[in-house]
N, C-alpha and C. Protein backbone atom coordinates (compact mmCIF):
# COMPACT_ATOMS: atom_id res chain seq x y z
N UNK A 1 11.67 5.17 12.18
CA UNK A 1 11.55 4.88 10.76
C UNK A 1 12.54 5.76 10.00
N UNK A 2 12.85 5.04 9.45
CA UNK A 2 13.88 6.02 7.73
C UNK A 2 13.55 7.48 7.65
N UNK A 3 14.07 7.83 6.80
CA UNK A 3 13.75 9.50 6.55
C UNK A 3 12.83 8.87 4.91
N UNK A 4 11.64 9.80 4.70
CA UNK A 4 10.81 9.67 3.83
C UNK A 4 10.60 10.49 2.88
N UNK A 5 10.16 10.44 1.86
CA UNK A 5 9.57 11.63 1.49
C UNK A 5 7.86 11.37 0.21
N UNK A 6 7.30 12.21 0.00
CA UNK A 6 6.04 11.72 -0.65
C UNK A 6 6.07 11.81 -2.22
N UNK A 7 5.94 11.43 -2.72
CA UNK A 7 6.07 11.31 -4.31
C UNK A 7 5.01 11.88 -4.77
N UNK A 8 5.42 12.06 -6.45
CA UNK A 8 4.10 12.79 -7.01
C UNK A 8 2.56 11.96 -7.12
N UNK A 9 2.66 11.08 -6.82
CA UNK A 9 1.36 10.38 -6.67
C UNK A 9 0.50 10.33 -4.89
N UNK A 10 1.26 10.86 -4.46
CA UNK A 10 0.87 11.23 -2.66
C UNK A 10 1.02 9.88 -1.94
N UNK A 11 2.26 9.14 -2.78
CA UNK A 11 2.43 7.96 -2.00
C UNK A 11 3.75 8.42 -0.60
N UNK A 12 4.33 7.73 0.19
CA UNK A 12 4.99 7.89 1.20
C UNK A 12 5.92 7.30 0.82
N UNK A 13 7.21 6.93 0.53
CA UNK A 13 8.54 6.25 0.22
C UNK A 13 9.44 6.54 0.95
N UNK A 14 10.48 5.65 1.27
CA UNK A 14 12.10 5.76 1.50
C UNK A 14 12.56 6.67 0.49
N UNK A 15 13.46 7.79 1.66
CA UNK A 15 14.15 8.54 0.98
C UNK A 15 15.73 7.72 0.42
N UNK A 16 15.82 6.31 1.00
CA UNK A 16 17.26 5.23 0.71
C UNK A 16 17.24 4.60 -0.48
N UNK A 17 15.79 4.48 -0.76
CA UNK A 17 15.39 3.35 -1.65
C UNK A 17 14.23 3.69 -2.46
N UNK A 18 13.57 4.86 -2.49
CA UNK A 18 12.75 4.64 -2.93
C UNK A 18 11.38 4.06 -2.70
N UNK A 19 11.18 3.03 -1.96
CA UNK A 19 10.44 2.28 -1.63
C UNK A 19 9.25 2.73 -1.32
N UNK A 20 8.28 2.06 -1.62
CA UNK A 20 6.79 2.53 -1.10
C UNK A 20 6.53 2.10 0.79
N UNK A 21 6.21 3.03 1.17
CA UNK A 21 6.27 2.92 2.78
C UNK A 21 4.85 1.57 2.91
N UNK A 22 3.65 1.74 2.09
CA UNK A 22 2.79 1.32 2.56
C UNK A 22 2.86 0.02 2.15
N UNK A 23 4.12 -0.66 0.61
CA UNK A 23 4.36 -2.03 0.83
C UNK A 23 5.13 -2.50 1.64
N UNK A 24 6.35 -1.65 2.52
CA UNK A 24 6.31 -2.18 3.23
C UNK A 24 6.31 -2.28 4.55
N UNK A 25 5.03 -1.71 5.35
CA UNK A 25 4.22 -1.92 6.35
C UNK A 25 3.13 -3.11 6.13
N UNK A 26 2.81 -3.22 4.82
CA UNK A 26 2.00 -4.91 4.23
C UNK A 26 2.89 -6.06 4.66
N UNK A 27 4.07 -5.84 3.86
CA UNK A 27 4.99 -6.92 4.30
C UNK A 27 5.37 -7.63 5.36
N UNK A 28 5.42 -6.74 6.75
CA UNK A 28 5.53 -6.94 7.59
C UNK A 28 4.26 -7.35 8.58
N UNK A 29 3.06 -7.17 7.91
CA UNK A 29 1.96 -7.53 8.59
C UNK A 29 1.93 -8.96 8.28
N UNK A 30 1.90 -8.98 6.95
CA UNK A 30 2.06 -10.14 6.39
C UNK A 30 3.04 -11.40 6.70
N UNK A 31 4.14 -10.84 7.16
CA UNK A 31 5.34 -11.60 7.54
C UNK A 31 6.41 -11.91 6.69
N UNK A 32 6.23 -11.17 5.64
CA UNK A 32 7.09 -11.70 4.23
C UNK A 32 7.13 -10.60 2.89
N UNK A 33 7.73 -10.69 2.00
CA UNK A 33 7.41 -10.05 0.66
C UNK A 33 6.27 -10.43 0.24
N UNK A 34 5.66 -9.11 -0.40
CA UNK A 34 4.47 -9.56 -1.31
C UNK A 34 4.81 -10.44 -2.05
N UNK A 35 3.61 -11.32 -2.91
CA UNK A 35 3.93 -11.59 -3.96
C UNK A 35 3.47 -11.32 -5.45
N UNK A 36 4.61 -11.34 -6.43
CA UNK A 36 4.39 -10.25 -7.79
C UNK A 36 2.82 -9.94 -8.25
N UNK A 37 2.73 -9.31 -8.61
CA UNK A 37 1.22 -8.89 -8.98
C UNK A 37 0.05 -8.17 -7.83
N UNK A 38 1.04 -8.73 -6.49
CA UNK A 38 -0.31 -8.02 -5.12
C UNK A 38 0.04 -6.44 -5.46
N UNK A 39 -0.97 -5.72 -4.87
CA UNK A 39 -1.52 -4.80 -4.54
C UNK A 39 -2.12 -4.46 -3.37
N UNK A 40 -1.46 -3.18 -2.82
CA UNK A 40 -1.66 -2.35 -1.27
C UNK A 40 -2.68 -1.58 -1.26
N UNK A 41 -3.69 -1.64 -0.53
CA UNK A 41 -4.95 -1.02 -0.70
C UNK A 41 -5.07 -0.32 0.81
N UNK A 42 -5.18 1.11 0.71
CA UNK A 42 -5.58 1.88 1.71
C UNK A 42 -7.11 1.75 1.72
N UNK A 43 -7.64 1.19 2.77
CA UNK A 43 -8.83 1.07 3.20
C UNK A 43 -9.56 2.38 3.11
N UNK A 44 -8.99 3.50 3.78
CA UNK A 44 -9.70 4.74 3.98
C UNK A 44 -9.43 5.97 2.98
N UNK A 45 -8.61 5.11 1.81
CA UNK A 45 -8.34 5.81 1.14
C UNK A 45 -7.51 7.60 1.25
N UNK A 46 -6.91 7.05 1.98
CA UNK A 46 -5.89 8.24 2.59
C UNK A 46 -4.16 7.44 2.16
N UNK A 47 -3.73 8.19 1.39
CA UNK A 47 -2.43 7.29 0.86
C UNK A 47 -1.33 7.38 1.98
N UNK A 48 -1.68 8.70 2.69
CA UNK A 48 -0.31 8.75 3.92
C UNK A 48 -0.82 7.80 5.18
N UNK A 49 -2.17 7.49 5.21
CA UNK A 49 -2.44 6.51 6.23
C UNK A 49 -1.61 5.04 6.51
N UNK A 50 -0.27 4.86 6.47
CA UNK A 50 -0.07 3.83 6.53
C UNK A 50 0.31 2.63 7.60
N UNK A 51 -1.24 2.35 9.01
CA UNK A 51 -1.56 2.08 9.50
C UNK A 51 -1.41 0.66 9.17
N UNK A 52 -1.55 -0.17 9.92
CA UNK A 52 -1.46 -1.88 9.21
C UNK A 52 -2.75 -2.08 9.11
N UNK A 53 -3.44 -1.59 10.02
CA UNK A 53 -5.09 -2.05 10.19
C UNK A 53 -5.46 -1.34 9.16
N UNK A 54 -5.26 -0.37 8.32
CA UNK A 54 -5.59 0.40 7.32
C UNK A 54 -5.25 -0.23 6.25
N UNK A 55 -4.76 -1.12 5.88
CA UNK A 55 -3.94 -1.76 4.27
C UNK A 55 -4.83 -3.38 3.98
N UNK A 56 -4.73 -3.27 3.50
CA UNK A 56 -5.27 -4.88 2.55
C UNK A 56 -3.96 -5.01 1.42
N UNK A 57 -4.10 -6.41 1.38
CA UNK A 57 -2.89 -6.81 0.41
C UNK A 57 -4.49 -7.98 -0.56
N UNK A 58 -4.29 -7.43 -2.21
CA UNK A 58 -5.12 -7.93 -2.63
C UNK A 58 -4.29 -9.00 -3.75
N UNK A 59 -4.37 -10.08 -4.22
CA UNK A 59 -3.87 -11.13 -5.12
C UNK A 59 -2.98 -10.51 -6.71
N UNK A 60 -4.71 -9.56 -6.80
CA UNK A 60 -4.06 -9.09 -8.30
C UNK A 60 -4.75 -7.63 -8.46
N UNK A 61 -4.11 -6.84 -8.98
CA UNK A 61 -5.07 -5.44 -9.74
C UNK A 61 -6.13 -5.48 -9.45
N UNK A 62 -7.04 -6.54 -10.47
CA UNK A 62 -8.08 -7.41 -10.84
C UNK A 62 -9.03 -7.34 -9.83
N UNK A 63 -8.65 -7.66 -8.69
CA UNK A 63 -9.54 -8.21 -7.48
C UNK A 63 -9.62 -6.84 -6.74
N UNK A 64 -8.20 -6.03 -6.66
CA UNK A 64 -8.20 -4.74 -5.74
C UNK A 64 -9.35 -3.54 -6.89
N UNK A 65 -9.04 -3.68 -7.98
CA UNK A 65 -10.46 -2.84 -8.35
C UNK A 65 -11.95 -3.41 -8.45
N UNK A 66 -11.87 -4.66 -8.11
CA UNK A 66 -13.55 -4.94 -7.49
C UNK A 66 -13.95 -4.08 -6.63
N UNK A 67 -13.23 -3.88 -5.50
CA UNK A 67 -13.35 -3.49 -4.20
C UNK A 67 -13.59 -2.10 -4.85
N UNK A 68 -12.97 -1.45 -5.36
CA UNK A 68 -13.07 0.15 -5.56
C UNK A 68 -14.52 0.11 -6.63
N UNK A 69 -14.89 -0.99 -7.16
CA UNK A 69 -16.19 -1.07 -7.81
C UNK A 69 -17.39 -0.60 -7.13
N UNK A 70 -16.89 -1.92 -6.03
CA UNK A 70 -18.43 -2.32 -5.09
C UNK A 70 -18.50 -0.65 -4.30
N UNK A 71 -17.62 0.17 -4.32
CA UNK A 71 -18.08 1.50 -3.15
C UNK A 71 -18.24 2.39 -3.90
N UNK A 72 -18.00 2.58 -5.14
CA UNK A 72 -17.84 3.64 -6.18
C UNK A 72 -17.03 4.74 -6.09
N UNK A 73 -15.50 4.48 -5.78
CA UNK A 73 -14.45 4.71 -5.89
C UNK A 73 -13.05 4.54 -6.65
């Protein structure tokens, strides 16, 4: 993998691009680019976890903070 580094939000990114590591390890689970509005959801809530079995790709915001509703997170 690329050289990385973690941002002030404890996300994981390309040190080339910028890029968020954990969209794209989604992407590739997925087979494709997200599309606009999805959202990468660490299951275990660990932001450096970026496991494929660990990520959910959710439709909209909207739907990814249900999920953080229903656990009280």
């Amino acid at each position: 993998m690329a050289d990385t580094y973690i941002d002030k939000k404890g996300y994981r990114r390309f040190s080339d691009s910028s890029n968020l590591v954990h969209q794209w390890v989604a992407e590739q689970k997925v087979g494709g680019p997200l599309r606009p509005g999805s959202v990468v959801h660490h299951k275990d809530r660990d932001k450096l976890n970026n496991d494929p079995d660990n990520l959910w790709v959710f439709k909209s915001q909207k739907k990814h903070w249900k999920t953080h509703q229903k656990d009280g997170h």
